[in-house]
Protein backbone atom coordinates (compact mmCIF):
# COMPACT_ATOMS: atom_id res chain seq x y z
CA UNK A 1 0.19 4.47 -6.11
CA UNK A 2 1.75 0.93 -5.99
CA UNK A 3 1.63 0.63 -2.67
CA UNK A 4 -1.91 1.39 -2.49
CA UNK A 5 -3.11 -0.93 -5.24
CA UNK A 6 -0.73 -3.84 -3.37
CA UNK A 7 -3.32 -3.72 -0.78
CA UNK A 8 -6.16 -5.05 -2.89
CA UNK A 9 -6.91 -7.55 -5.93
CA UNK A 10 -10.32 -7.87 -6.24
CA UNK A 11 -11.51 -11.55 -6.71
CA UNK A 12 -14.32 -13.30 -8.95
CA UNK A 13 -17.61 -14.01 -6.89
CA UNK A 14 -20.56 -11.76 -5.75
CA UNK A 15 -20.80 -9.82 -2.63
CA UNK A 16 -22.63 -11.52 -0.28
CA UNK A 17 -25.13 -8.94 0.49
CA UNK A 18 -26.14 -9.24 -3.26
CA UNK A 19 -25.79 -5.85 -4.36
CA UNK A 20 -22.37 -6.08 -6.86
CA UNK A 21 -24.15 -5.56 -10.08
CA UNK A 22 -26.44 -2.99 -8.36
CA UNK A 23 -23.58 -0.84 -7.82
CA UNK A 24 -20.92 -0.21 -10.45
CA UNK A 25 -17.60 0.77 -9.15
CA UNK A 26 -16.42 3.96 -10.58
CA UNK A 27 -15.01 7.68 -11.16
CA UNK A 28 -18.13 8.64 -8.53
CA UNK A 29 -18.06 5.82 -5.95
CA UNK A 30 -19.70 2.99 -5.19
CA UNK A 31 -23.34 3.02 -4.03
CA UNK A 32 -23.81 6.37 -1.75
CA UNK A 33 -19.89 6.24 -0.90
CA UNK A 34 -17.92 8.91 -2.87
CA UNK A 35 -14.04 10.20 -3.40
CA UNK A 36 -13.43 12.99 -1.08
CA UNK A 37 -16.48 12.18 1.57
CA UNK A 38 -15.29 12.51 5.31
CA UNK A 39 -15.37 9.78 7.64
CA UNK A 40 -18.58 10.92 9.15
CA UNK A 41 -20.56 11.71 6.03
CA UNK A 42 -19.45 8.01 4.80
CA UNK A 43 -20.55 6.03 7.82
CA UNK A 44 -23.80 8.27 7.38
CA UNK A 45 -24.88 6.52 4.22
CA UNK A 46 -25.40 3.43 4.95
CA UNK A 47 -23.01 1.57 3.03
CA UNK A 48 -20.62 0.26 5.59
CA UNK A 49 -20.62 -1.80 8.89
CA UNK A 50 -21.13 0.99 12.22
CA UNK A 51 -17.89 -0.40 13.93
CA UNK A 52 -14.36 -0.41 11.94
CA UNK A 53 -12.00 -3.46 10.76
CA UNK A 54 -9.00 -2.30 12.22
CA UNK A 55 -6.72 0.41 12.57
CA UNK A 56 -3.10 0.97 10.81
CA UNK A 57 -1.69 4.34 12.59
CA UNK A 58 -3.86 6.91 11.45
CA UNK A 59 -5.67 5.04 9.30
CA UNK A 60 -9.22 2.71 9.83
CA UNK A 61 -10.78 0.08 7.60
CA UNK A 62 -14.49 -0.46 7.50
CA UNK A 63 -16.50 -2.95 5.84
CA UNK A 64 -19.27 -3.12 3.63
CA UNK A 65 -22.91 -3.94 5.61
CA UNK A 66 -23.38 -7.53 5.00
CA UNK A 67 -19.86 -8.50 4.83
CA UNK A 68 -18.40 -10.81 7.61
CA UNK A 69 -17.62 -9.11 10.51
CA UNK A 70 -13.97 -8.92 11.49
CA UNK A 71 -12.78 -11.07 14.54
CA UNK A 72 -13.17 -8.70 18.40
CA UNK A 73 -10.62 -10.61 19.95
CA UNK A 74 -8.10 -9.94 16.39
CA UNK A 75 -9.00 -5.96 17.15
CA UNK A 76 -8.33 -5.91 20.38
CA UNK A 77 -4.91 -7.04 20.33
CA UNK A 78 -3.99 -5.33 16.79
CA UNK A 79 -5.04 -2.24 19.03
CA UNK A 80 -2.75 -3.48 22.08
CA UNK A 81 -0.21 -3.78 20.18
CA UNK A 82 -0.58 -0.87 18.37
CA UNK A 83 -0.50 1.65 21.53
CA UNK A 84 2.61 -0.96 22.78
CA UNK A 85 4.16 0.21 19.53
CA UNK A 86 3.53 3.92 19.85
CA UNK A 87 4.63 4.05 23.34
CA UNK A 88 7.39 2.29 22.69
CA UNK A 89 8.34 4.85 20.13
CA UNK A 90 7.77 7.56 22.16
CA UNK A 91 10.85 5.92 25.14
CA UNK A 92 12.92 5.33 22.00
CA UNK A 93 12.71 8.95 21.29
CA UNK A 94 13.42 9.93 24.55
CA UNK A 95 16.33 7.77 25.61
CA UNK A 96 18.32 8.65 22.38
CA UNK A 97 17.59 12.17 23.29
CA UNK A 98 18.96 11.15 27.19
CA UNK A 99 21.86 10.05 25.42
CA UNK A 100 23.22 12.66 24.33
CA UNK A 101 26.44 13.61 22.75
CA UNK A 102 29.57 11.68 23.29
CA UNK A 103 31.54 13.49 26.40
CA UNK A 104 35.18 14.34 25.48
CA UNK A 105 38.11 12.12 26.37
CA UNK A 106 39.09 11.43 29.23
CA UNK A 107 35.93 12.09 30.74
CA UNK A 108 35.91 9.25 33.07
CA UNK A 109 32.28 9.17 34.68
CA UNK A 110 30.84 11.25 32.28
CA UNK A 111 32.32 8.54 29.77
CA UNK A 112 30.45 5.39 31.90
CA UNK A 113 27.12 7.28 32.31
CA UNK A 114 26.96 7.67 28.77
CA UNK A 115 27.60 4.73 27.86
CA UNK A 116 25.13 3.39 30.36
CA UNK A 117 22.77 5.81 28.33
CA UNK A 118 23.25 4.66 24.85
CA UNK A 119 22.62 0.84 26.23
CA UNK A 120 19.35 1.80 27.21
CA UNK A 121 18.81 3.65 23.90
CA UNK A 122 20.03 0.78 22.15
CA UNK A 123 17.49 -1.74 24.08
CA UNK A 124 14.75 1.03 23.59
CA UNK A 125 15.08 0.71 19.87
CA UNK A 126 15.26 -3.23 19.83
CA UNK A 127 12.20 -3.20 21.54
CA UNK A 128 10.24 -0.60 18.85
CA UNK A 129 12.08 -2.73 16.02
CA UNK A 130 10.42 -6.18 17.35
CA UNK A 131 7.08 -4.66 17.67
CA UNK A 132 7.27 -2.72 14.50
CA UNK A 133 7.84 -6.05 12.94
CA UNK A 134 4.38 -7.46 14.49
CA UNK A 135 2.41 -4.32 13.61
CA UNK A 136 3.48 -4.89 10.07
CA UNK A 137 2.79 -8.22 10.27
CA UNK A 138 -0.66 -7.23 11.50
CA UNK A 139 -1.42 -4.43 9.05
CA UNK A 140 -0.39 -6.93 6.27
CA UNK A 141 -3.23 -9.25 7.47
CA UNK A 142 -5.87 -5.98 7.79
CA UNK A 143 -5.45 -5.29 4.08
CA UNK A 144 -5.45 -8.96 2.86
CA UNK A 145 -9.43 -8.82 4.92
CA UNK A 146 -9.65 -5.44 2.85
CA UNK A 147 -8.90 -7.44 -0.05
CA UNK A 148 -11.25 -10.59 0.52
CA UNK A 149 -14.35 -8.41 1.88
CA UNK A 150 -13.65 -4.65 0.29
CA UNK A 151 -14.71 -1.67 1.81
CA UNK A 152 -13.64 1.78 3.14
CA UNK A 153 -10.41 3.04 4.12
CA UNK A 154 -10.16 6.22 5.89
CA UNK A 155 -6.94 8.45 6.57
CA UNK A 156 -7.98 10.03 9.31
CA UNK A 157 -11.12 11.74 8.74
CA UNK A 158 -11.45 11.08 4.94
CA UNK A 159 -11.75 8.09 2.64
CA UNK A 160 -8.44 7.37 1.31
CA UNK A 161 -9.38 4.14 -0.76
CA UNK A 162 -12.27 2.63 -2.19
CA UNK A 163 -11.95 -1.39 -2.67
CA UNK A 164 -14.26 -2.81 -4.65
CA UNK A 165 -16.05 -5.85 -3.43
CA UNK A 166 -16.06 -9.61 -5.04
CA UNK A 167 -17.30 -9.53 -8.65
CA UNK A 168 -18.00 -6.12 -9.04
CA UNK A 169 -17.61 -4.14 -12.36
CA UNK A 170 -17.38 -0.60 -13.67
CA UNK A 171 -19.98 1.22 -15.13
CA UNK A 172 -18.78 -0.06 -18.75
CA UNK A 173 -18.65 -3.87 -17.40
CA UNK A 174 -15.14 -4.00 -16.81
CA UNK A 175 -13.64 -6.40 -13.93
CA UNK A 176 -11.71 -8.84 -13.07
CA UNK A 177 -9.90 -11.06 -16.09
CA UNK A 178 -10.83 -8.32 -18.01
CA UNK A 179 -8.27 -8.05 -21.26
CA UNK A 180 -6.15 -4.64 -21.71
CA UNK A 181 -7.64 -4.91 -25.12
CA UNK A 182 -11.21 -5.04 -23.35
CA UNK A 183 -10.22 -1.99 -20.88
CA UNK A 184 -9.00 0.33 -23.48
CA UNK A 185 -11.96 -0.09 -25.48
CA UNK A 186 -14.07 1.05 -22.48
CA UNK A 187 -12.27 3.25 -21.08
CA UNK A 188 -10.41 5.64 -23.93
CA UNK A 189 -9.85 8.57 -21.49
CA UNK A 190 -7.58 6.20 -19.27
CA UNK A 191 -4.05 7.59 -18.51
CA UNK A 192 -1.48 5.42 -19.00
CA UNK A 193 0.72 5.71 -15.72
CA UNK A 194 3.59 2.44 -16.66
CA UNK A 195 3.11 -0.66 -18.44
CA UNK A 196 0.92 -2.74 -15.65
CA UNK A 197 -1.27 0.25 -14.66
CA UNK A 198 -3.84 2.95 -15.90
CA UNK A 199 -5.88 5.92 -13.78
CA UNK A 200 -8.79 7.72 -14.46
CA UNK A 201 -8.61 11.16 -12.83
CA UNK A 202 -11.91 11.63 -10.86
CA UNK A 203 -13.55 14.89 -11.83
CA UNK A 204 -13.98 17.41 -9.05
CA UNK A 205 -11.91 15.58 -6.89
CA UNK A 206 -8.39 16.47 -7.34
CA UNK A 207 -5.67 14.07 -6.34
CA UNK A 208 -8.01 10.80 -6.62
CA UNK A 209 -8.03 8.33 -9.21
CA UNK A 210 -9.51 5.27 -10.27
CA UNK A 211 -6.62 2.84 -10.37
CA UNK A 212 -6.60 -0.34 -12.58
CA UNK A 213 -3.80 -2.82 -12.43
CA UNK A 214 -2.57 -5.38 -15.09
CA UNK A 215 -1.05 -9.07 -14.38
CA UNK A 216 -0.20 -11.07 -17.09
CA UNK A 217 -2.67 -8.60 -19.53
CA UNK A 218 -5.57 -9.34 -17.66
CA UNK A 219 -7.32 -6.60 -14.98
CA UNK A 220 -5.93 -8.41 -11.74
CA UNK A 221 -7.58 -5.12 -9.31
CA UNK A 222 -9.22 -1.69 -9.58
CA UNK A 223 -9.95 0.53 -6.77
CA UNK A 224 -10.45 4.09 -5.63
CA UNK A 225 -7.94 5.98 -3.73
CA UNK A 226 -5.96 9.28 -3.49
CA UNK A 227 -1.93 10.38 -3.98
CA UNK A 228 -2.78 13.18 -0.85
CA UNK A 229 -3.89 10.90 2.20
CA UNK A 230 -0.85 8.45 4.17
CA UNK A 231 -1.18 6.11 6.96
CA UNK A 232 1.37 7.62 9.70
């Protein structure tokens, strides 16, 4: 749950394609997009751009229609390095595996090989470590955008979060700088998960939640998402 609400604060401001206080954010969604819709049935609505913001693993952000569109030439080489990543992986796996166990002593060229084989393991893994590092990097800078613009994420084939965009509100007119004071009053039936953050269960869809987050006692970000669904 914390990791999920790290990816967004939602920020003062309107949407720019106008349509904030058209569309509270809540329990059922915002605008046509709901908890629980697959990828297809989302991009089917409406309510999001037809290409995606980038990709982390498994996982794809979309933005809202109207919202800038993300950068083609800051896609294309999150997705190079991506597959670089993945296939880099995939010879890490397999030169450990090439390794082998140790040989017994006095093995003499049994003894050299394998050492020869754990080098290359060794360099294998350096190599996924360095680009692990840039994915991350890169992923950190897709969920800042998700942040700024809101939008969709998807685990796969279903919507794993719901981020709000700039200035919107619930259907009780709770937002951002909103007190805890202000929040309780509006929302009685919230759950109390520690001492920064409080859910609301969606109905019918188990394992989602509306997710509000405290800094300082004022509502710093809200958003939709569910426990079930991982990036991998």
């Amino acid at each position: 749950m914390a990791a999920a609400l790290a990816v967004v604060s939602c920020s003062s401001g309107t949407h720019s394609a106008g349509t904030t206080q058209e569309k509270p954010f809540d329990v059922t969604g915002f605008g046509k997009l709901k908890p629980g819709m697959s990828k297809q049935e989302a991009l089917a609505t409406g309510e999001l751009a037809a290409t995606g913001a980038g990709k982390t693993g498994t996982c794809e952000d979309f933005r809202y229609q109207g919202a800038p569109a993300p950068d083609p030439k800051q896609l294309a080489e999150d997705e190079a390095v991506e597959q670089q990543y993945q296939a880099a992986q995939k010879a890490a796996d397999e030169a450990e595996a090439a390794a082998g166990p140790a040989p017994g002593p006095n093995a003499g060229a049994a003894a050299i090989a394998h050492a020869a084989k754990l080098a290359a393991s060794a360099e294998a893994a350096s190599k996924v470590a360095q680009l692990a590092a840039d994915s991350t990097s890169r992923a950190a800078k897709r969920a800042e955008a998700l942040n700024t613009h809101g939008g969709v994420r998807f685990a796969g084939d279903r919507i794993r979060i719901i981020v709000p965009p700039q200035g919107a509100q619930t259907t009780k007119k709770i937002g951002k700088d909103a007190t805890v004071e202000q929040f309780k009053a509006a929302h009685p039936e919230a759950k109390e998960v520690d001492a920064k953050t409080y859910d609301v269960a969606v109905p019918d869809q188990p394992g989602y939640v509306l997710s509000f987050r405290f800094t300082d006692g004022k509502l710093g970000s809200f958003l939709l998402f569910t426990h079930d669904l991982e990036c991998e």
